[in-house]
Protein backbone atom coordinates (compact mmCIF):
# COMPACT_ATOMS: atom_id res chain seq x y z
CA UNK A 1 20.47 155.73 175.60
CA UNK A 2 17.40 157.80 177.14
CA UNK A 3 18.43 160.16 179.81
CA UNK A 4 15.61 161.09 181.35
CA UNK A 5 12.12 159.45 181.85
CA UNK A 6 8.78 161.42 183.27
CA UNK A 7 6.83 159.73 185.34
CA UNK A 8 3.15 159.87 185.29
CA UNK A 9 1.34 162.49 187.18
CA UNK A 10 -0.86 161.20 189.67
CA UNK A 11 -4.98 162.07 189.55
CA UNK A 12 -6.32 165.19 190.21
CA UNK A 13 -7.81 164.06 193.46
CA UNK A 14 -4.56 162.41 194.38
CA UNK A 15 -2.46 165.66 193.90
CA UNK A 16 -5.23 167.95 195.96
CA UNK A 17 -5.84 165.48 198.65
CA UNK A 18 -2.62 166.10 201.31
CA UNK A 19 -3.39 169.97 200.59
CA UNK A 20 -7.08 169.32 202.13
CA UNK A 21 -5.04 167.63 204.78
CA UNK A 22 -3.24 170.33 205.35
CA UNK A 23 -5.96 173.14 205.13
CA UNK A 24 -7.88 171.20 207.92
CA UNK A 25 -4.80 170.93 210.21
CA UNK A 26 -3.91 174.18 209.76
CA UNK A 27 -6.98 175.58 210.78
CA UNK A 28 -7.93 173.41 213.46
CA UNK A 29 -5.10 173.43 215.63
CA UNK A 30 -5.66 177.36 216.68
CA UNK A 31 -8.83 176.52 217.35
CA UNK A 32 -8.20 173.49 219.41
CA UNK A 33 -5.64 176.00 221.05
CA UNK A 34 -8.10 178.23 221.77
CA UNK A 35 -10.43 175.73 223.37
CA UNK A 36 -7.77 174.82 225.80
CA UNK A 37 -7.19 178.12 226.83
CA UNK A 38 -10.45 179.55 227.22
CA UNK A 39 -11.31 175.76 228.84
CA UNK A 40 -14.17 175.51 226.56
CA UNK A 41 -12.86 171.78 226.09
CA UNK A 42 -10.40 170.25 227.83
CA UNK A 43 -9.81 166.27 226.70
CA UNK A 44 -11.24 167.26 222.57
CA UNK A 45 -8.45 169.63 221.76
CA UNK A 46 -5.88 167.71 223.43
CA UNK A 47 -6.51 164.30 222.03
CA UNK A 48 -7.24 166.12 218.46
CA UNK A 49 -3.64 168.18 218.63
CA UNK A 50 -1.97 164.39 219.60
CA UNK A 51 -3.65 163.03 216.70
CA UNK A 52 -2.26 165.85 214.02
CA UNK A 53 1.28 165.67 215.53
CA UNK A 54 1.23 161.65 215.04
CA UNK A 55 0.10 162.07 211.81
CA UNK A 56 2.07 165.22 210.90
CA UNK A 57 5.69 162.97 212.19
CA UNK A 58 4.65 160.05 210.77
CA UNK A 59 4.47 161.65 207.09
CA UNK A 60 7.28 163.73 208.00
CA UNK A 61 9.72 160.74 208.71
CA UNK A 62 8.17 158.45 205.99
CA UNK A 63 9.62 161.48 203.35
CA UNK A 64 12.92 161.84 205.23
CA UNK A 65 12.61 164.90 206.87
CA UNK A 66 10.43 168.33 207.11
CA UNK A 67 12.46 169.66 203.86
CA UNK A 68 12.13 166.48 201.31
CA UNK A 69 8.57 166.26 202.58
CA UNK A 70 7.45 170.28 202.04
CA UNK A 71 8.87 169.89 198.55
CA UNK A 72 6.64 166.49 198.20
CA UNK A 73 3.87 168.19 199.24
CA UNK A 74 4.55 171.18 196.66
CA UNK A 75 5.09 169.26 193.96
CA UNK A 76 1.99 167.21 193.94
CA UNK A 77 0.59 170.60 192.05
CA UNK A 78 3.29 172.28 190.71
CA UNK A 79 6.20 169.77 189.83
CA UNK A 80 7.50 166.94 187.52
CA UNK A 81 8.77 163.76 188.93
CA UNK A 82 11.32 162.08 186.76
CA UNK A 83 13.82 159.73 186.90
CA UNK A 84 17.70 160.53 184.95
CA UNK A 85 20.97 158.86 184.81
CA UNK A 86 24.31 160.69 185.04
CA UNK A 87 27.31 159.16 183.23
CA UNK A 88 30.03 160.72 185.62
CA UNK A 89 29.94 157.61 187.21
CA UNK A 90 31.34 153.77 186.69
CA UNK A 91 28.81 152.15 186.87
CA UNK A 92 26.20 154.91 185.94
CA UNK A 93 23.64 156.74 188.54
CA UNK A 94 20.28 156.85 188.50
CA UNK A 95 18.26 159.89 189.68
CA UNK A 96 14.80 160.17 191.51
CA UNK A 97 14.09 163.75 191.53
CA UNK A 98 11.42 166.26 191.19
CA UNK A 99 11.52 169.40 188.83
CA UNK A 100 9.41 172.18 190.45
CA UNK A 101 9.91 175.99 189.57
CA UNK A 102 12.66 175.07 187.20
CA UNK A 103 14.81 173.47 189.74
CA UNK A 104 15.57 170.32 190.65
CA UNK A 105 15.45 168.11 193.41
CA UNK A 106 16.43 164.81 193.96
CA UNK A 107 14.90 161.95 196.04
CA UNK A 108 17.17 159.15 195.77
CA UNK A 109 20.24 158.01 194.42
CA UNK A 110 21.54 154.84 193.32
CA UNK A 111 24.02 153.17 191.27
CA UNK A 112 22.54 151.24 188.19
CA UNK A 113 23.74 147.91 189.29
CA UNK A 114 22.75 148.56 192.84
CA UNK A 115 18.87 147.95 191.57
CA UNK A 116 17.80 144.11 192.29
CA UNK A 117 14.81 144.72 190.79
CA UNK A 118 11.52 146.28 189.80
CA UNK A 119 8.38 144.67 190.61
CA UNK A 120 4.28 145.86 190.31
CA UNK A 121 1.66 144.94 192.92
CA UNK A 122 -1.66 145.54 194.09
CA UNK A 123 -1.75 147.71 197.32
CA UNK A 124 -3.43 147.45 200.73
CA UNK A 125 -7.14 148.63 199.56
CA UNK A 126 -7.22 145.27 197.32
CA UNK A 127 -5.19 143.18 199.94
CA UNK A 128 -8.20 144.25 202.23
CA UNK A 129 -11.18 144.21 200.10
CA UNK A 130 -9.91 140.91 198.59
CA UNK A 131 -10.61 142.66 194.62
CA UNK A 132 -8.57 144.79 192.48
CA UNK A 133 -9.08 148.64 193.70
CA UNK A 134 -6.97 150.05 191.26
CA UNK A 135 -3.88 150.68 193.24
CA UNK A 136 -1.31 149.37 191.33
CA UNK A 137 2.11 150.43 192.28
CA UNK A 138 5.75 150.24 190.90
CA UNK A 139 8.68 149.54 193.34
CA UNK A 140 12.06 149.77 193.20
CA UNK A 141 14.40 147.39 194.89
CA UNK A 142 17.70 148.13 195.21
CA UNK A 143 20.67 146.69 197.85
CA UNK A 144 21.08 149.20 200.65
CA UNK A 145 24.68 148.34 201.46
CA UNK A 146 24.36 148.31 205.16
CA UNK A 147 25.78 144.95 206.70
CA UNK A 148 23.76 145.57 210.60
CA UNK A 149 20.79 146.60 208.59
CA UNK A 150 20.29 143.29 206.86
CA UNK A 151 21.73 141.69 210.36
CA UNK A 152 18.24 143.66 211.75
CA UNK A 153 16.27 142.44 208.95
CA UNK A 154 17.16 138.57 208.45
CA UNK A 155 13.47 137.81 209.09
CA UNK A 156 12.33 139.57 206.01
CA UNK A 157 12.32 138.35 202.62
CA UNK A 158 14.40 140.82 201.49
CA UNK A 159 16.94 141.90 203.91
CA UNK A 160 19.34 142.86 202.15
CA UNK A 161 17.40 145.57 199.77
CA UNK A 162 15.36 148.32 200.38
CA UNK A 163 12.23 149.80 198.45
CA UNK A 164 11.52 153.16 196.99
CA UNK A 165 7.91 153.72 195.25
CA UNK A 166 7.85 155.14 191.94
CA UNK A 167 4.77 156.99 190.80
CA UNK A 168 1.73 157.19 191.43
CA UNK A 169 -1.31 154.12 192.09
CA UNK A 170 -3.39 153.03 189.42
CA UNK A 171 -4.98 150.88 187.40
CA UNK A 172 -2.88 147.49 186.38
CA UNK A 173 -2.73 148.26 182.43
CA UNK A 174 -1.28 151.82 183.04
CA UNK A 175 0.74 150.24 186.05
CA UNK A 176 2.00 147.69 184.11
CA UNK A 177 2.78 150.36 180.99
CA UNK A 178 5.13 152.41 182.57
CA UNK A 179 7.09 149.41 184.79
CA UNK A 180 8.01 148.00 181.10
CA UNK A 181 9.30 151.55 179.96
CA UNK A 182 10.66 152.08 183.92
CA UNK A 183 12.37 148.32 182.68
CA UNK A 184 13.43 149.05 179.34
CA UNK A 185 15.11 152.47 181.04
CA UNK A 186 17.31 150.68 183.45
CA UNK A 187 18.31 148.15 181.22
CA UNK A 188 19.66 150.72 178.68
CA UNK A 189 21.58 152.15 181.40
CA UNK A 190 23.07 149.01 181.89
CA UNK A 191 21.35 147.37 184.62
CA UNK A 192 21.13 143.10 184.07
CA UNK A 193 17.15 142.54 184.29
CA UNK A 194 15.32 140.19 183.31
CA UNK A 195 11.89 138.73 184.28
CA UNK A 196 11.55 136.06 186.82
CA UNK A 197 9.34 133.48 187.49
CA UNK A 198 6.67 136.40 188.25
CA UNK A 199 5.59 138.19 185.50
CA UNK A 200 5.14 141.27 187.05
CA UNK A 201 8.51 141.03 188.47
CA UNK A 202 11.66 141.77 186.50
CA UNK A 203 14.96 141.18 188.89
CA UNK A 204 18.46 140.77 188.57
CA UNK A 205 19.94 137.97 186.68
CA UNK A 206 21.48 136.84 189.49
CA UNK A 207 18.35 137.05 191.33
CA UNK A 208 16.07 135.80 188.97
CA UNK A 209 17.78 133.25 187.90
């Protein structure tokens, strides 16, 4: 049994992108500062600062907290994302982590049979456009365990489980490449998938059945 698995870098431009992000907050907010206090501009630099802390907290939350999301944001050019199981466990865990600087840091945890299932879909850019845009994604479904969180979620299709992304977008052939290996991974660390009546959608026996 495998037990490790890389996952594919993202692109170039997808790896320098939040760092352009970044380089443009960072320098505009002393300048919007300095607007305010020399009143140069008033209503600009305050509606500008209230748009970078949205943005700024939204990101923040979305990767868990200011410490999982600094080490996000360094690894997109200096890390590894990979995905390992640890035996020390019955049943086995499974480990989203990140290798940067030769140490490692992990994203999520779950237990192998905790994973309902592993799917690949288009993203919002063709949902919008109404074509393929090359933003093929893998997710990860897996149960989250928490009785008054599926109580809060009966209206979704899925209340039960939660998602976690794995890699980067892409084109459907590559997409589709690594879910089978992602598959093949989890299945020789025990976990009962199989595909369902999707074929881009490999779920739980249980499930899929």
């Amino acid at each position: 049994m495998p037990s490790e698995l890389t996952i594919p870098c993202p692109s170039i431009g997808t790896r320098i992108l939040p760092w352009i992000f970044l380089t443009i907050v960072l320098v505009s907010i002393p300048v919007a500062i300095f607007a305010l206090c020399t009143k140069a501009a008033i209503v600009a630099p305050i509606i500008w600062l209230a748009f970078v802390s949205m943005g700024l907290w939204v990101s923040i939350k979305a990767e868990g907290g200011l410490r999982p999301w600094l080490i996000d944001l360094a690894s997109n050019l200096v890390g590894r994302q990979f995905i390992s199981v640890s035996d020390n466990t019955i049943p086995c865990q499974v480990h989203f982590g990140i290798e940067m600087c030769r140490h490692c840091f992990i994203q999520q945890k779950l237990f192998i049979n905790e994973i309902e299932s592993v799917e690949w879909n288009t993203g919002q850019a063709s949902a919008m456009s109404g074509r393929d845009m090359n933003d093929w994604h893998v997710a990860v479904w897996f149960d989250h365990n928490d009785p008054m969180k599926s109580q809060k979620r009966r209206q979704y299709p899925k209340p039960d489980q939660e998602l976690f992304i794995v890699g980067p977008s892409g084109r459907k052939q590559d997409t589709e490449d690594f879910a089978l290996s992602l598959v093949e991974f989890f299945r020789s660390a025990g976990a009962d998938l199989a595909i369902s009546d999707r074929p881009t959608v490999f779920a739980r026996k249980s499930t899929a059945s």
